[in-house]
Every structure is written in C-alpha cells, then in structure tokens.
N, C-alpha and C. Protein backbone atom coordinates (compact mmCIF):
# COMPACT_ATOMS: atom_id res chain seq x y z
N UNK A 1 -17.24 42.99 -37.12
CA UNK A 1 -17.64 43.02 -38.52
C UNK A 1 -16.78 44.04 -39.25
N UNK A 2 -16.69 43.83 -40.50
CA UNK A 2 -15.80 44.63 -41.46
C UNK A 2 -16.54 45.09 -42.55
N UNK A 3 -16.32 46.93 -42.47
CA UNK A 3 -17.36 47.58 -43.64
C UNK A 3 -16.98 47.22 -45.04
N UNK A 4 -15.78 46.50 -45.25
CA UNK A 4 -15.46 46.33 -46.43
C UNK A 4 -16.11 44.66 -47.13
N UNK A 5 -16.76 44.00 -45.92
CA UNK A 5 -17.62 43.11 -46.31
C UNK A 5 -19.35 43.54 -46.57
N UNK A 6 -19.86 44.43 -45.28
CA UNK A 6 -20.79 44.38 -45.05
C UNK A 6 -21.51 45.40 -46.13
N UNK A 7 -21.05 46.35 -46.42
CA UNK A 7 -21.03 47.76 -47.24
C UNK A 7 -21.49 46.83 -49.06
N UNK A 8 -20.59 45.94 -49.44
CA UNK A 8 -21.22 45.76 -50.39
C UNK A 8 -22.57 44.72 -49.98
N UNK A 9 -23.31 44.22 -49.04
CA UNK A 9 -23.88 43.18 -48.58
C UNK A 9 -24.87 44.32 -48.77
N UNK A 10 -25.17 45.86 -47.62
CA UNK A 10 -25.86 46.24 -47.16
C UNK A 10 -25.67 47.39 -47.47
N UNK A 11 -24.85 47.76 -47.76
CA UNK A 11 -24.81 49.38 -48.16
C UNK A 11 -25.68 50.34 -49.03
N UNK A 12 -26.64 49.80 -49.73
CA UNK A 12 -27.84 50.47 -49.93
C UNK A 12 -29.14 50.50 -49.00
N UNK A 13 -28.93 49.62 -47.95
CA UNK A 13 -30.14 50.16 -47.01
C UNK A 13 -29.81 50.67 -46.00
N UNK A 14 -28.03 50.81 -45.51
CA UNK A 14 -27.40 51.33 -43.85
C UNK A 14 -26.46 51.97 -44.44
N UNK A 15 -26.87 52.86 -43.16
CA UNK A 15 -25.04 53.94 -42.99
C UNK A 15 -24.02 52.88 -42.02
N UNK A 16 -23.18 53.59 -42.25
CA UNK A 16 -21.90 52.92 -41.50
C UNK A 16 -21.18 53.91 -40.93
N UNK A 17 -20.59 53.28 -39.53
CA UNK A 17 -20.08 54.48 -38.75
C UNK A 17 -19.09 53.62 -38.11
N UNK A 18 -17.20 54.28 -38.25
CA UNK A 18 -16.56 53.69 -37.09
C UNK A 18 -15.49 52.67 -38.24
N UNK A 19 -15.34 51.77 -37.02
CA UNK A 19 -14.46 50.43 -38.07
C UNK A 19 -13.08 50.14 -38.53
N UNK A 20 -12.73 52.01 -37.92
CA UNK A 20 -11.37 51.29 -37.86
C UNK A 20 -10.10 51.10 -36.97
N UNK A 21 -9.66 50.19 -37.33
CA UNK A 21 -9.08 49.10 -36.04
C UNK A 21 -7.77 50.12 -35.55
N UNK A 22 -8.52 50.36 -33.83
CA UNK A 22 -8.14 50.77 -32.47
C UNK A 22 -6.08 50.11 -32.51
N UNK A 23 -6.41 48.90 -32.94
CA UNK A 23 -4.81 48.08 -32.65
C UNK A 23 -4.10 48.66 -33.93
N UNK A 24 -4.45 48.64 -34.88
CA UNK A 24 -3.56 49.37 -36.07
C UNK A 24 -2.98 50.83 -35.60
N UNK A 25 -3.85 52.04 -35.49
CA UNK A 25 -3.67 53.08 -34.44
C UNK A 25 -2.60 52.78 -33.97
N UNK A 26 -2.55 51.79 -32.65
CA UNK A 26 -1.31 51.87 -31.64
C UNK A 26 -0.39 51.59 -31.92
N UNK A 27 0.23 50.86 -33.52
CA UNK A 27 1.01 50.49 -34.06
C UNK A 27 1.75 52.20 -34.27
N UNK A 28 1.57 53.13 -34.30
CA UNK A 28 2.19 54.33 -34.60
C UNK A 28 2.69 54.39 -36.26
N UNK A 29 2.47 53.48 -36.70
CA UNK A 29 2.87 52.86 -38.57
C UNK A 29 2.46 53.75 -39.42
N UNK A 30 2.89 54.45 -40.12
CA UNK A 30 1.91 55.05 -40.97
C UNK A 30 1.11 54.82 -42.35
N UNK A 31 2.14 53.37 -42.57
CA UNK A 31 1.66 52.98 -43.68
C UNK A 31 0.96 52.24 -43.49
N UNK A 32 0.66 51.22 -42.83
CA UNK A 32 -0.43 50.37 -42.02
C UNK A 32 -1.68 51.08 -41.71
N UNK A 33 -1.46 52.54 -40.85
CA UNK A 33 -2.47 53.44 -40.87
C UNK A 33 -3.41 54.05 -41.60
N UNK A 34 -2.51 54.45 -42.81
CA UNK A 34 -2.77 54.67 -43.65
C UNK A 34 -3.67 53.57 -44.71
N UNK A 35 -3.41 52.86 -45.01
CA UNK A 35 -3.99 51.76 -45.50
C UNK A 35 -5.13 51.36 -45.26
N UNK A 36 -5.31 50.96 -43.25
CA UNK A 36 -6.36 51.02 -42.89
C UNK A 36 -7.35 51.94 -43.28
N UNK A 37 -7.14 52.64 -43.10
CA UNK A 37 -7.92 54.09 -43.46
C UNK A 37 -8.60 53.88 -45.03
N UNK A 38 -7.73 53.75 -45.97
CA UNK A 38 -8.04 54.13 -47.32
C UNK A 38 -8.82 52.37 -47.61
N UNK A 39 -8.18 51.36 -47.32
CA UNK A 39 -9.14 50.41 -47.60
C UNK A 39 -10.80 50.52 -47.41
N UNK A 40 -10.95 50.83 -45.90
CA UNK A 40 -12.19 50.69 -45.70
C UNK A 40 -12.77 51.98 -45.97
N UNK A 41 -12.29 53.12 -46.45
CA UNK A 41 -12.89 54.47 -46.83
C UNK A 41 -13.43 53.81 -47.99
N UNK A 42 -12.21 53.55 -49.03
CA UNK A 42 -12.74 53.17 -50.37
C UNK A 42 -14.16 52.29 -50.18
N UNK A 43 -14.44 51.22 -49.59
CA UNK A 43 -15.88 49.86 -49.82
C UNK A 43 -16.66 50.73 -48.99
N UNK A 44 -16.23 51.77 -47.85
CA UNK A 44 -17.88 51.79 -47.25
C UNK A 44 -18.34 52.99 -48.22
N UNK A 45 -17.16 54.48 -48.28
CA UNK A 45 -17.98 55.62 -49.50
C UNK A 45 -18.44 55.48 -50.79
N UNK A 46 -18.06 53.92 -51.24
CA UNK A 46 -19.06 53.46 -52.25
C UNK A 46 -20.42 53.58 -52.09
N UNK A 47 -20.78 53.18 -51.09
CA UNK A 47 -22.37 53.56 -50.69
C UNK A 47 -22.94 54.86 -50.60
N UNK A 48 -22.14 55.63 -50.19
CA UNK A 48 -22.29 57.25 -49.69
C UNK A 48 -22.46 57.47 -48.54
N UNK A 49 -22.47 56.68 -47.52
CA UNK A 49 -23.08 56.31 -46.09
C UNK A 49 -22.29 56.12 -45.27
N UNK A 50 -21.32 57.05 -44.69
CA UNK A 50 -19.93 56.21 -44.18
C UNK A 50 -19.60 57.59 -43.42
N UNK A 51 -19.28 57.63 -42.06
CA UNK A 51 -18.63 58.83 -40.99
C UNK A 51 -17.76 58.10 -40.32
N UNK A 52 -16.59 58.85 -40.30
CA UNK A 52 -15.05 57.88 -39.78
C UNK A 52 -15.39 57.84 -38.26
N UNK A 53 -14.48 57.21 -37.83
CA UNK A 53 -14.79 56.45 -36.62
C UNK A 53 -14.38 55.73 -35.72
N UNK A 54 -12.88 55.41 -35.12
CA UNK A 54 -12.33 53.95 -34.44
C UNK A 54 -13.39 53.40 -34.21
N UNK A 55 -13.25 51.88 -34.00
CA UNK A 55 -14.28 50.37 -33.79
C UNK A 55 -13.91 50.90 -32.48
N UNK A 56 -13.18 51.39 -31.15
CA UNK A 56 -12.99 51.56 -29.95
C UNK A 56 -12.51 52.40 -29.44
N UNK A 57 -12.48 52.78 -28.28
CA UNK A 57 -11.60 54.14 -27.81
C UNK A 57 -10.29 53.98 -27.92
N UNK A 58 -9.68 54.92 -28.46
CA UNK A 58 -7.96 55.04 -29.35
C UNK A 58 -7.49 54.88 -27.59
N UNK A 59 -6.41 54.08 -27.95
CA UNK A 59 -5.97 53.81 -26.52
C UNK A 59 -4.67 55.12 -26.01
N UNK A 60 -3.85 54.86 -24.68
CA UNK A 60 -3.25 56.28 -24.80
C UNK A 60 -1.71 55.76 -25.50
N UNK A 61 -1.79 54.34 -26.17
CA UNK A 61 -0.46 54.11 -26.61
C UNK A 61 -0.43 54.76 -28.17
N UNK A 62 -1.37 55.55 -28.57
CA UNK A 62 -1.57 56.31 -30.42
C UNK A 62 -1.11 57.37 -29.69
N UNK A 63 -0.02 58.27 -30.39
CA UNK A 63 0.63 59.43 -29.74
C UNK A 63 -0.21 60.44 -30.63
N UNK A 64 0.13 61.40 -29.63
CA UNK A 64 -0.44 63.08 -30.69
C UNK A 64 -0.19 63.17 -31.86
N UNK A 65 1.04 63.19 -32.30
CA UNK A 65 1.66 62.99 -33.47
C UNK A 65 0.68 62.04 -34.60
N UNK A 66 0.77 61.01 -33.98
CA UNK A 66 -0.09 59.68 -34.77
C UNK A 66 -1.23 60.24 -35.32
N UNK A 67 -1.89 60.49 -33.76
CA UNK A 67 -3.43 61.22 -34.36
C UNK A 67 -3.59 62.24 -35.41
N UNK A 68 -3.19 63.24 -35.49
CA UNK A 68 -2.95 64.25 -36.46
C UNK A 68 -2.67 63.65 -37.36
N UNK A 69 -1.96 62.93 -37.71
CA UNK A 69 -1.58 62.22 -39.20
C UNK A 69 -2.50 61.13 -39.47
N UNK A 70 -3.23 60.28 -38.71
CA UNK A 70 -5.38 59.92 -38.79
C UNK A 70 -6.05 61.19 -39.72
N UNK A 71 -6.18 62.04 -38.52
CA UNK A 71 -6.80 63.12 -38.89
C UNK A 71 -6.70 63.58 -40.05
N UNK A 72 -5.55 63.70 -40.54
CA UNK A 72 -4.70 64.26 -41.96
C UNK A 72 -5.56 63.14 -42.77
N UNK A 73 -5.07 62.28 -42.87
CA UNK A 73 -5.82 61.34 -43.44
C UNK A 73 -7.22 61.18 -43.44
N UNK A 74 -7.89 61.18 -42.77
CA UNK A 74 -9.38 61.33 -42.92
C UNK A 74 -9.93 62.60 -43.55
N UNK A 75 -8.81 63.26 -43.19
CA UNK A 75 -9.43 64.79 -44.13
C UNK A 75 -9.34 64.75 -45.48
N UNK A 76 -7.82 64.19 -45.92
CA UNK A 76 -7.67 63.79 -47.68
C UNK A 76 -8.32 62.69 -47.93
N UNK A 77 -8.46 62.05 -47.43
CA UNK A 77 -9.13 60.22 -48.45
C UNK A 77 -10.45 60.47 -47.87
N UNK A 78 -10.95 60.96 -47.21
CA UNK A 78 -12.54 61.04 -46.45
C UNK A 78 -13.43 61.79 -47.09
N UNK A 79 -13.03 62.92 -48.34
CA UNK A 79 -14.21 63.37 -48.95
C UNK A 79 -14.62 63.10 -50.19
N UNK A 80 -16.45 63.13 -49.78
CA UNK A 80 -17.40 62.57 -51.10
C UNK A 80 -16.82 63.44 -52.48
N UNK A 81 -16.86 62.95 -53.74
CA UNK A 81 -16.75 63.08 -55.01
C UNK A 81 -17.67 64.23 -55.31
C-alpha cells in the first residue's frame, strides 16, 4: 500500500509509519531518493500522523554514504510546520 493513496482515504482516523521503498534506497540515486522521500512526506504530513520509516529492512546494497544523505533528508523535509 502507498501513504500517498491511503493518507488522503484515511488519514484522519490513522497514523502512518514506514513506506518508503527499500529498492529506491539501493538505487544509491539521490534524486530518486530524494523524491521518494519528499513525495510521500508531503500526502502522509498532511494528516499530521506520519514517522519515517523503510516499507523493509534497508538491504546491505544502500551504502553509508546513501544513508546519511536519507537521514539528511528526513531531517530537512520531515519537520511539522
């Protein structure tokens, strides 16, 4: 399921946790990454209900590097208004 469907469906009665896609990650991309990230930040923190999250365990092909620049990202596009 995708919070950027479900969030406007349900997002006044559920939180949302997680969701984003493990395979984008291993792409090492940053703009792809990035994207991921900010798409589904934007539809689920519409609700107010939303803690980041991979849909799966980050596999060991997302390098250190990668992660930190997630991280980076979840820290700038991830906070409430």
């Amino acid at each position: 399921m995708d919070v950027r469907k479900l969030c406007p469906m349900y997002g006044d009665r559920l939180a949302f946790f997680g969701n984003i896609d493990v395979m984008v990650m291993a792409t090492n991309d940053r703009e792809r990454i990035e994207e991921e990230i900010h798409s589904k930040f934007t539809a689920a923190m519409a609700t107010g209900a939303y803690m980041y999250h991979s849909d799966h365990s980050v596999p060991p092909s997302v390098s250190l590097e990668t992660y930190r620049f997630i991280a980076g990202c979840v820290d700038r596009l991830g906070r409430y208004a």
